[in-house]
Each structure stands twice: as structure tokens, then as C-alpha cells.
Protein backbone atom coordinates (compact mmCIF):
# COMPACT_ATOMS: atom_id res chain seq x y z
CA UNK A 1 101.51 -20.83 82.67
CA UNK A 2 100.10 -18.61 85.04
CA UNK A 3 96.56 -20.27 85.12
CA UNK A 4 98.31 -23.55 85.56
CA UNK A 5 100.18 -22.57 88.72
CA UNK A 6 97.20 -21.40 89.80
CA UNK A 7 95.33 -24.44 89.35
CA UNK A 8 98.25 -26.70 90.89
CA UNK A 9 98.12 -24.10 94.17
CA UNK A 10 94.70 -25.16 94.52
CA UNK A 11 94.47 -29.22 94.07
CA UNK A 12 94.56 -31.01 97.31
CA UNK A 13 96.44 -34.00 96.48
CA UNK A 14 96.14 -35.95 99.51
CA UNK A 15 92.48 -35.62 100.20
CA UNK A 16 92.20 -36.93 96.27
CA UNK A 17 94.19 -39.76 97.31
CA UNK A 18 92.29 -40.56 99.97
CA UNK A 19 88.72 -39.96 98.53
CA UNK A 20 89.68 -42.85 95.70
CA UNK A 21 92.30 -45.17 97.18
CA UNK A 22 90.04 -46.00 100.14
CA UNK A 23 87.18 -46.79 97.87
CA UNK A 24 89.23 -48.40 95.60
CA UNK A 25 90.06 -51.13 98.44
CA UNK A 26 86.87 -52.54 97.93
CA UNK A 27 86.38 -54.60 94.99
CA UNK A 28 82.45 -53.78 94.47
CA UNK A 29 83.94 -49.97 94.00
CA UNK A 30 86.41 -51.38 91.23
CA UNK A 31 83.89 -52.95 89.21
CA UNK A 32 81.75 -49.97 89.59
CA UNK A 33 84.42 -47.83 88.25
CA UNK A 34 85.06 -50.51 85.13
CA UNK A 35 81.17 -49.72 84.71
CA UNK A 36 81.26 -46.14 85.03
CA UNK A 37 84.59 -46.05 82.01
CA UNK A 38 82.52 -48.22 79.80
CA UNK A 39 79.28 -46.20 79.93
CA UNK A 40 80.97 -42.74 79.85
CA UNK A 41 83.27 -44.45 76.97
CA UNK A 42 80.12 -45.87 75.41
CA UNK A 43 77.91 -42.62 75.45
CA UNK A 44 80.68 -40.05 74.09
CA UNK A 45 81.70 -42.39 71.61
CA UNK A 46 85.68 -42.23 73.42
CA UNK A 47 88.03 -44.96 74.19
CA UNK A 48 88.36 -46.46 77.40
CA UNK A 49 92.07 -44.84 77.92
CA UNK A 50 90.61 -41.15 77.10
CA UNK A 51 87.94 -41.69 79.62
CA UNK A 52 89.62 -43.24 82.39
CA UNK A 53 92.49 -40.19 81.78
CA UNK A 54 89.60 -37.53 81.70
CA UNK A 55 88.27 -39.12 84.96
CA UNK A 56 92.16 -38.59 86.62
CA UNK A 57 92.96 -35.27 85.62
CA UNK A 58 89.41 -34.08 86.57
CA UNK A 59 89.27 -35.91 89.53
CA UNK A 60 92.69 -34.73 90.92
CA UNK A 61 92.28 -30.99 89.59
CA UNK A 62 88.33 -30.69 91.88
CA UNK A 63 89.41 -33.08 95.00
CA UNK A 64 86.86 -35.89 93.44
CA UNK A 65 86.25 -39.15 93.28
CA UNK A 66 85.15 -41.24 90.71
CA UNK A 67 81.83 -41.68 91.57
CA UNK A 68 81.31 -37.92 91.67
CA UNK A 69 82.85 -38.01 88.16
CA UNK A 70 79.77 -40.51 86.97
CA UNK A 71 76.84 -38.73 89.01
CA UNK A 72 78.11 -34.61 88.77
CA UNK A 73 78.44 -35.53 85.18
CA UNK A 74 81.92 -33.99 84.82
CA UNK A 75 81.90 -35.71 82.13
CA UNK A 76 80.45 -32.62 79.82
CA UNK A 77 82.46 -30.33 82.06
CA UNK A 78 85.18 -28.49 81.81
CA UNK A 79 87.96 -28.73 84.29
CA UNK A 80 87.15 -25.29 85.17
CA UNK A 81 83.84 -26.22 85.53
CA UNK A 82 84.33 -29.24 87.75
CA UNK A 83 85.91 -27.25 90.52
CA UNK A 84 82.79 -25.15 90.68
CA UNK A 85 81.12 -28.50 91.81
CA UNK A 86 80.67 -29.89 96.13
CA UNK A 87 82.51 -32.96 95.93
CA UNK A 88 82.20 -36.07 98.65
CA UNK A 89 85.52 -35.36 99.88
CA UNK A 90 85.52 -31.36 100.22
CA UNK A 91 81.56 -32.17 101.94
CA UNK A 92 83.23 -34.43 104.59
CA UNK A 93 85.53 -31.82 105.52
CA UNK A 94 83.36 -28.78 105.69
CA UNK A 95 80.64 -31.01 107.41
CA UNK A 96 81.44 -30.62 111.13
CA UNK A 97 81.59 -26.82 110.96
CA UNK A 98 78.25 -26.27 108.79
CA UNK A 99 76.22 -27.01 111.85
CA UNK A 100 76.84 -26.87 115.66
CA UNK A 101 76.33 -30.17 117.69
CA UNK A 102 73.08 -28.79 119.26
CA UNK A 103 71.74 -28.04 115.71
CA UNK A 104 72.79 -31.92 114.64
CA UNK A 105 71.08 -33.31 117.60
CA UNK A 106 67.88 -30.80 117.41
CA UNK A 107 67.92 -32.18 113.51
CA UNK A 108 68.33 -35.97 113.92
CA UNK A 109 65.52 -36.03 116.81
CA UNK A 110 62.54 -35.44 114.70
CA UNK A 111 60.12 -35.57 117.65
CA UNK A 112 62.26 -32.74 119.28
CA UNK A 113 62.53 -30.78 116.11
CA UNK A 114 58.38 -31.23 115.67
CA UNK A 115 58.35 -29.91 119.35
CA UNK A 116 60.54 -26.97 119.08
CA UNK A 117 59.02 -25.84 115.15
CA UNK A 118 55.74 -26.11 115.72
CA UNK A 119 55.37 -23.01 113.92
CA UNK A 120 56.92 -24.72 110.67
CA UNK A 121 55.73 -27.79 111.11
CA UNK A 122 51.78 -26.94 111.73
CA UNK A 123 50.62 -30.86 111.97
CA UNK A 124 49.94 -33.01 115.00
CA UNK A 125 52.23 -35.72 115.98
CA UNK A 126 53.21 -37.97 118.70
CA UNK A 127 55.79 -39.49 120.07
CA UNK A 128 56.04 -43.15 121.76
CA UNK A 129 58.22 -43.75 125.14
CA UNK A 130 58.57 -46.70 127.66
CA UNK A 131 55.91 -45.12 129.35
CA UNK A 132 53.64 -44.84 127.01
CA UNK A 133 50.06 -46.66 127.70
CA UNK A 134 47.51 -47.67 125.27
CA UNK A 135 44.81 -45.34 126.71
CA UNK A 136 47.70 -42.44 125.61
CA UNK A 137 47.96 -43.61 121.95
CA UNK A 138 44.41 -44.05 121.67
CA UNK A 139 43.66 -40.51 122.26
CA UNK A 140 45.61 -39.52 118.93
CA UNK A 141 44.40 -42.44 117.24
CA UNK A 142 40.64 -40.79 117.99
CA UNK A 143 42.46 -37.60 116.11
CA UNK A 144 44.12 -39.57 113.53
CA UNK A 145 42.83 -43.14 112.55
CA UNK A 146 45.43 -43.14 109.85
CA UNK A 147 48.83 -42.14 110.11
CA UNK A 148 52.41 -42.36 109.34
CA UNK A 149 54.51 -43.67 111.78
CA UNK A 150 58.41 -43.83 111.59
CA UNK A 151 61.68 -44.00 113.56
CA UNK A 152 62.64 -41.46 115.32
CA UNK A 153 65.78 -41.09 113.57
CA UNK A 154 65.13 -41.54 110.30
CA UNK A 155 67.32 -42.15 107.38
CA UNK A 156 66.46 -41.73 103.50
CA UNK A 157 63.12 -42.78 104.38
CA UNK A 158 63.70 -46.16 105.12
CA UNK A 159 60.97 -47.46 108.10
CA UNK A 160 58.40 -45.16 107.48
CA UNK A 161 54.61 -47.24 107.34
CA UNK A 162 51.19 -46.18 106.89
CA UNK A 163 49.10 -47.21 109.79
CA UNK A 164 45.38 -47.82 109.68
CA UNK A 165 43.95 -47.93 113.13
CA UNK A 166 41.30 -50.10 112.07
CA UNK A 167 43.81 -52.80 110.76
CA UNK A 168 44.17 -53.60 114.30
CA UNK A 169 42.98 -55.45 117.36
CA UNK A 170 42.68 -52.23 119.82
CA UNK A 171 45.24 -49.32 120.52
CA UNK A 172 47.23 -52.36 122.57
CA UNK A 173 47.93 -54.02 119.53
CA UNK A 174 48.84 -51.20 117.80
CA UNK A 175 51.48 -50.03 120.43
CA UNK A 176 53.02 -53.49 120.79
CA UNK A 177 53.54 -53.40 116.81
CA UNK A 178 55.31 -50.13 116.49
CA UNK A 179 57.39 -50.37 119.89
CA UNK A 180 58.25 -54.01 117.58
CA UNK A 181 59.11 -52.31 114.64
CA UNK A 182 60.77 -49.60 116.20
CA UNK A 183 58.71 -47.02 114.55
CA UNK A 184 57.44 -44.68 117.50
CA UNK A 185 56.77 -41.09 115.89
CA UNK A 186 53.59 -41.20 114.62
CA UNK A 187 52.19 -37.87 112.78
CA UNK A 188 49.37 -37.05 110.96
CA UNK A 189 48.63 -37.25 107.25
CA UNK A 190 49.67 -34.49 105.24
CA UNK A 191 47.59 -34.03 102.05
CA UNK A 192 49.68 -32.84 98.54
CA UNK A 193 48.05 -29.52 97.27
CA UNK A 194 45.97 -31.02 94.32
CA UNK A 195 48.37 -29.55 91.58
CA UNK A 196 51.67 -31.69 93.54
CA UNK A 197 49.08 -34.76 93.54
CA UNK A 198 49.22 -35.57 90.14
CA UNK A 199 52.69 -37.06 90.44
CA UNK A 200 52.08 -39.35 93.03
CA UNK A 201 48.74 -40.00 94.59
CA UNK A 202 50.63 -42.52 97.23
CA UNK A 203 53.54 -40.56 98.00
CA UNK A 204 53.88 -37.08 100.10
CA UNK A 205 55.34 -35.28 97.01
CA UNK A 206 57.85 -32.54 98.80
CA UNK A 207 60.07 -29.64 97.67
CA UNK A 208 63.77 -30.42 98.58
CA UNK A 209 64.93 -26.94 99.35
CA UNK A 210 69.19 -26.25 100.01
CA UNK A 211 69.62 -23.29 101.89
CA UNK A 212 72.93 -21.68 103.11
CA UNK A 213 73.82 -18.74 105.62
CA UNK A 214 76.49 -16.56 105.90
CA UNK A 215 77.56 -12.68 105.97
CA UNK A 216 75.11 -11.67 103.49
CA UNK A 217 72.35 -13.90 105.32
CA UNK A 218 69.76 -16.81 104.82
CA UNK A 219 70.51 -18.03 100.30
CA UNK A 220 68.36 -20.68 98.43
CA UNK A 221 71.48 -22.07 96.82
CA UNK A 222 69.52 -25.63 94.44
CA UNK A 223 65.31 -26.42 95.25
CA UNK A 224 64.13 -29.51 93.50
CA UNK A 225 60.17 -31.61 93.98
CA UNK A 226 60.50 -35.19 94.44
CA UNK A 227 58.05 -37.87 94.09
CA UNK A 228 57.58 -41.32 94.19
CA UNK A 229 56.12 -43.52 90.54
CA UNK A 230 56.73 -46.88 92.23
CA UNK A 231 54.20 -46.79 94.36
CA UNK A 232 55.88 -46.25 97.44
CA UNK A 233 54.32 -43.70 100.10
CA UNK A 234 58.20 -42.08 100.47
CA UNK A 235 59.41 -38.89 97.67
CA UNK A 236 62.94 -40.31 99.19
CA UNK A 237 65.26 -40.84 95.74
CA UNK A 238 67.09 -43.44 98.20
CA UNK A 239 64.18 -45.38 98.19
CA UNK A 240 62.22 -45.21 94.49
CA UNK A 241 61.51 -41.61 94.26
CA UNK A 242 62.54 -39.33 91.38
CA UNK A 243 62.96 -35.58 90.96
CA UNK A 244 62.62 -32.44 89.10
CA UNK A 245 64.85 -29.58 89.53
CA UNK A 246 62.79 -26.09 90.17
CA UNK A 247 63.70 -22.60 89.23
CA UNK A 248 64.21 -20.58 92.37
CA UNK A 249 62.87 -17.45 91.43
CA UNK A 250 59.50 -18.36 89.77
CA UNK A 251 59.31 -22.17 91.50
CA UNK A 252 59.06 -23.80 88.31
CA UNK A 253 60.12 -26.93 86.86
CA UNK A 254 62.71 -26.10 84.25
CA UNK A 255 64.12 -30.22 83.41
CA UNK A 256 62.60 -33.49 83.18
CA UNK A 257 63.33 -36.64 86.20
CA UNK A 258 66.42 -38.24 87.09
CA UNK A 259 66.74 -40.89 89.73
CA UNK A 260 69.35 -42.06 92.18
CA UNK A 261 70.05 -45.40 90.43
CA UNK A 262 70.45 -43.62 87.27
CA UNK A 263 74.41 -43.46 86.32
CA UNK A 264 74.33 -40.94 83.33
CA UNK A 265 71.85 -38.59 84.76
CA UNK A 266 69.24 -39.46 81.63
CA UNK A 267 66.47 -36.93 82.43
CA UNK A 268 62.72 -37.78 81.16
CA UNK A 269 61.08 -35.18 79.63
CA UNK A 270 57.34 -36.32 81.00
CA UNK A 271 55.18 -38.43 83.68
CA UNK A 272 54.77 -42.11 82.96
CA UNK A 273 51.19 -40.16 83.01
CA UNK A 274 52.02 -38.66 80.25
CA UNK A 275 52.23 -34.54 81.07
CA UNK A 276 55.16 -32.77 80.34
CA UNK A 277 57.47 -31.36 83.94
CA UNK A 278 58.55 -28.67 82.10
CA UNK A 279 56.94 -25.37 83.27
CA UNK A 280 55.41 -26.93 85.93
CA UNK A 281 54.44 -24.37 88.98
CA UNK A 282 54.84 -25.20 92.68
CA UNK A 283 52.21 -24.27 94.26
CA UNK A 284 52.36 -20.92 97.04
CA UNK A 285 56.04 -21.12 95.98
CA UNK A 286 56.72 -17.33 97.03
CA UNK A 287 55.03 -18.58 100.89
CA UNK A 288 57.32 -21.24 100.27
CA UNK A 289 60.62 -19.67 100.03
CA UNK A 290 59.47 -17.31 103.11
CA UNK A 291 58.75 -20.47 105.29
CA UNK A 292 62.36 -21.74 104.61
CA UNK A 293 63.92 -18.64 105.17
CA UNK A 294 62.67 -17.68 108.30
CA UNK A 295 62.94 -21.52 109.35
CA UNK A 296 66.78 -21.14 108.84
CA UNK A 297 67.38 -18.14 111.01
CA UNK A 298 64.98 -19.82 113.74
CA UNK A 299 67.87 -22.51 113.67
CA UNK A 300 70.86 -21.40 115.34
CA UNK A 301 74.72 -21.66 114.54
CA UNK A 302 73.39 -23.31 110.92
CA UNK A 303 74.57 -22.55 108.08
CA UNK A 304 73.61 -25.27 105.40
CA UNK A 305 70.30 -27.64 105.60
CA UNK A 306 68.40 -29.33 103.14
CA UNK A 307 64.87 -28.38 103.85
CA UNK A 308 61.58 -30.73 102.71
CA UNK A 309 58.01 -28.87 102.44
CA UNK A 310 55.29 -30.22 101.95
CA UNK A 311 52.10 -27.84 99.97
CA UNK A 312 48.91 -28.38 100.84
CA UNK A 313 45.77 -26.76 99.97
CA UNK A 314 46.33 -24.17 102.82
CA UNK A 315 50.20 -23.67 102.10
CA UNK A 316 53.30 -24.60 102.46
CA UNK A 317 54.53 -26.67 106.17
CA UNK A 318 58.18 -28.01 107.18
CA UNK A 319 58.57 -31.86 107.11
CA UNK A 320 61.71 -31.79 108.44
CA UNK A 321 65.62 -30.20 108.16
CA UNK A 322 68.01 -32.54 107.00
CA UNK A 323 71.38 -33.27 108.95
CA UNK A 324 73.26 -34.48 106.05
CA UNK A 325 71.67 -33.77 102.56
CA UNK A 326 73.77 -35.41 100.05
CA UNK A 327 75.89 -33.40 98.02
CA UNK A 328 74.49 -35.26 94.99
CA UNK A 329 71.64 -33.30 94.76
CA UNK A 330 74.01 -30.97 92.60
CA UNK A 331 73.05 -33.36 89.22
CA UNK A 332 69.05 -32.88 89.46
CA UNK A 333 69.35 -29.06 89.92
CA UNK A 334 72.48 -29.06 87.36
CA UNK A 335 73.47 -26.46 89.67
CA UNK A 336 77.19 -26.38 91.27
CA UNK A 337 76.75 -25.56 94.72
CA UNK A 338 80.57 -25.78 95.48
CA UNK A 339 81.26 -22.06 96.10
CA UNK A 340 77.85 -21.24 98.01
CA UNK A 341 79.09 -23.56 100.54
CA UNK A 342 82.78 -22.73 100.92
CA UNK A 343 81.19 -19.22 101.76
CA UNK A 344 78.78 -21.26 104.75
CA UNK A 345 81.74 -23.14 105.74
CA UNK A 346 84.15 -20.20 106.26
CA UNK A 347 81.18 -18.23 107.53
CA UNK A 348 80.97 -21.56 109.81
CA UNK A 349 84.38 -21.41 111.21
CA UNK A 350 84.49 -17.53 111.56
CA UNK A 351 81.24 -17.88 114.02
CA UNK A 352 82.30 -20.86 115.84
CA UNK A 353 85.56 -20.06 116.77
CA UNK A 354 84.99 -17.51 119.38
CA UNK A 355 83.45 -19.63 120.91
């Protein structure tokens, strides 16, 4: 009786409420959640009624919704277990006090974040205004006659292109194309260390590292490689790429590759090439982990980014922090982050409010 008190004390029944009956509007999210009873039902050999019950109770009892029943796998969980889990609706909440407005607007302008973390960042890039002249692009074209060139804002790694110089009529007709596709930060190739290579030769294969800061300082809380087998140039899992979770302390791969699209979280156990991802070591992984760390403390009145690094023959290099990492990433590391970033959150609030 005493544990279920407990429990009760802590359920947030209205931001439950919220989290599903304002998806639930929609009817795209009703059929998803007729899908996501039939699969779960179908897989653990349940009925329909047991699953759609388990999916309530677990729901209500970690402030979920039901699509963070489907892709946190709760499941194989345990009530208990659940609550250990970031959910969507607990994220949104804790979101506007896990960074400060400067750090969301140094993070969302990548040319500004390139500019201020050049020490992280360690690649040549450059940046398209109104004023910008042919005879000014042409001089890192000369540098660079391929390069990738994206919006300055970018999202999930939609609009980023591969631009050959020599595809084009002159730097003019380079500069009238990107100012047309709106893709005006243009930085140089980065080359995967030949080990990361081997899972995409197309794509920039990058470490997704989580990090967190509070009392007890700078924590790797979830790290995870993503690449890209549909022959896209982007590791982004919102558009084709995969991943594989990666031990923290030794920077190996301990699971096989999930997906974004995947609903059940199946994970592969090897490359459509064949090799096994288990065991797997990231390259300079050690250099790694320092890079993030001290990247983190650079950034102040942050306490929870989603790094991506890029290895290269010469080490490890920051592509860029990420504003809003989604909470998902919890299924490919199969790790609950829940409680690592309550502690950044009240951390958060504590530093910000003497402000």
C-alpha cells in the first residue's frame, strides 16, 4: 500500500491527459495507435484489450504517451521501469530551462556556433549574406572545390547538398543556386577515419553524444554512431540513417541497428556488408569524450546537448550541438535517461533563477 501511494503522489495526471488527448484529436494519431496495439498484441502473443490496458496504466503511471509506449519499448518494461524513462511530455516541460536563450540562439545559428568553436570545430567554412559577391565565394571554392552546403538553420538534416564546383558555370552560378535553394553555409568536407568508413562511404558517419551538467559537473548520460545504408550523404535517422548504441566507457558498439521508422525497435545484428556491430571500436574514443566535455563547459548556462563528432584520421572534431535532440534516442542506447536529466533540469532552474 505504501509503494502505491507513493506511485499515485508521483503521476501527473493532467500533463498525461494532455500528452494523449491532443494527439488523439488527429485521426492519423488514432490509426497509428490501432497499429501500435496490433503489433505490440501481435509480437507478445496478448490480446488487444491486455495491450491497450498495459499501454494506459503505463502511460498514466510515467506521464507518457502512446507513441513513447511503441518507440521506449515499455512494452518489456516494468512500470517501475518506465518511470526511469524521458518521456515527450516531461522533455517539453524541462526544455526551456535546460538551456538559456543565448545558448538556443548560439546553437540554432550554425555559422555563429562554427565562429565562436573554432577550437571544436577545426574545419573551414563559410557563410553566404546579401552581400556576398562571386569573387568572395570563389576564394573558398579555390580552398574547397567540393563541399557541403546547407541552411543555416538546419533541421534533421533535411537541405544539406554536396556541391561540386566544377558542376557549374562559374562561382556566379554557383551563388545564384544556393542563395535559390536557400542553402548558404558552405563547409568543407570532413573525411570518416577509415575504421567509421566502412559503414557508409557516402555519408559523414558521426558519434551522437548526450551530455548533461549539473552539481557534480559535465556527464555522458547515452553516445550512439549513426550512419547512413541508403545512400544518402546525411547519418540523420530522420532522414535514412540508422544507429548503433556505444558503450561509454570503452566506445564500443555493444547492439546491432535500429532505425527511426522502425516501430518495435528490431535491432540487426550486422551490416548489409555483412560484419558484425558488435564490439566495434570508435576510433580516438578517449580524445573523443575529452572534446565533448570540455565543449560543454565552453557553452554557458547549458546543461543538456546532444553533441555530433565526426573522427577523422587526425581525431575527433565537433559538427555541431544540437538544440533539441529528441528524447527518442533513449531506444538505440536502451538507456533511460529520465533521471540524468531531472538532475540538469533542477540544476537548470537552481542556476537560472538568480538571475
Amino acid at each position: 500500500m505504501k509503494k502505491v501511494k507513493e506511485l499515485l503522489s508521483r503521476i501527473d495526471f493532467l500533463l498525461f491527459v494532455k500528452a494523449n488527448l491532443s494527439a488523439l484529436r488527429i485521426k492519423e494519431n488514432r490509426r497509428l495507435l490501432r497499429e501500435i496495439v496490433t503489433r505490440v498484441a501481435q509480437v507478445k502473443g496478448k490480446s488487444y484489450f491486455s495491450i491497450g490496458l498495459d499501454i494506459f496504466v503505463k502511460c498514466l503511471c510515467s506521464t507518457a504517451s502512446f507513441r513513447d509506449y511503441a518507440s521506449l519499448r515499455f512494452y518489456n518494461l516494468t512500470i517501475r521501469e518506465t518511470r526511469a524513462y524521458l518521456t515527450g511530455a516531461k522533455y517539453s516541460r524541462a526544455l526551456r530551462y535546460l538551456r538559456s536563450y543565448d545558448a538556443r540562439m548560439l546553437l540554432n545559428d550554425k555559422a555563429r556556433f562554427l565562429t565562436t568553436f573554432r577550437e571544436f570545430t577545426k574545419r573551414d567554412f563559410f557563410y553566404i549574406s546579401e552581400s556576398t559577391t562571386p569573387e568572395e565565394l570563389d576564394q573558398f571554392i579555390k580552398r574547397h572545390n567540393e563541399f557541403i552546403a546547407k541552411p543555416n538553420s538546419l533541421n534533421a538534416g533535411m537541405g544539406v547538398e554536396l556541391v561540386d564546383s566544377k558542376s557549374f558555370d562559374g562561382s556566379e552560378a554557383i551563388l545564384s543556386y544556393l542563395r535559390e535553394k536557400q542553402i548558404l553555409l558552405l563547409e568543407e568536407l570532413v573525411v570518416n577515419h577509415a575504421d567509421l568508413m566502412k559503414f557508409s562511404e557516402r555519408s559523414l558517419n558521426t558519434a551522437r553524444i548526450v551530455t548533461t551538467q549539473t552539481e557534480a559537473g559535465v556527464k555522458i548520460i547515452c553516445a550512439f554512431l549513426k550512419f547512413n545504408i541508403e545512400d544518402g550523404i546525411t547519418d540523420n535517422l530522420g532522414t535514412g540513417g540508422c544507429a548503433c548504441p556505444i558503450n561509454i566507457e570503452t566506445g564500443k558498439l555493444y547492439r546491432g541497428m535500429t532505425n527511426k521508422r522502425d516501430l518495435i525497435n528490431i535491432f540487426l545484428p550486422c551490416h548489409p556488408k555483412g560484419f558484425s556491430f558488435i564490439g566495434k571500436q570508435i576510433p580516438f574514443w578517449s580524445e573523443t569524450v575529452e572534446l565533448v566535455r570540455s565543449a560543454m563547459l565552453a557553452l554557458r548556462d547549458t546543461y543538456f546537448v546532444a553533441w555530433d563528432v565526426a573522427v577523422t584520421e587526425d581525431g575527433p572534431i565537433v559538427i555541431e550541438g544540437n538544440n533539441f535532440p529528441d528524447y527518442h534516442m533513449q531506444r538505440i542506447s536502451c538507456i533511460p535517461i529520465g533521471e540524468d536529466v531531472n538532475a540538469a533540469y533542477r540544476y537548470a532552474r537552481k542556476c537560472l533563477a538568480g538571475r
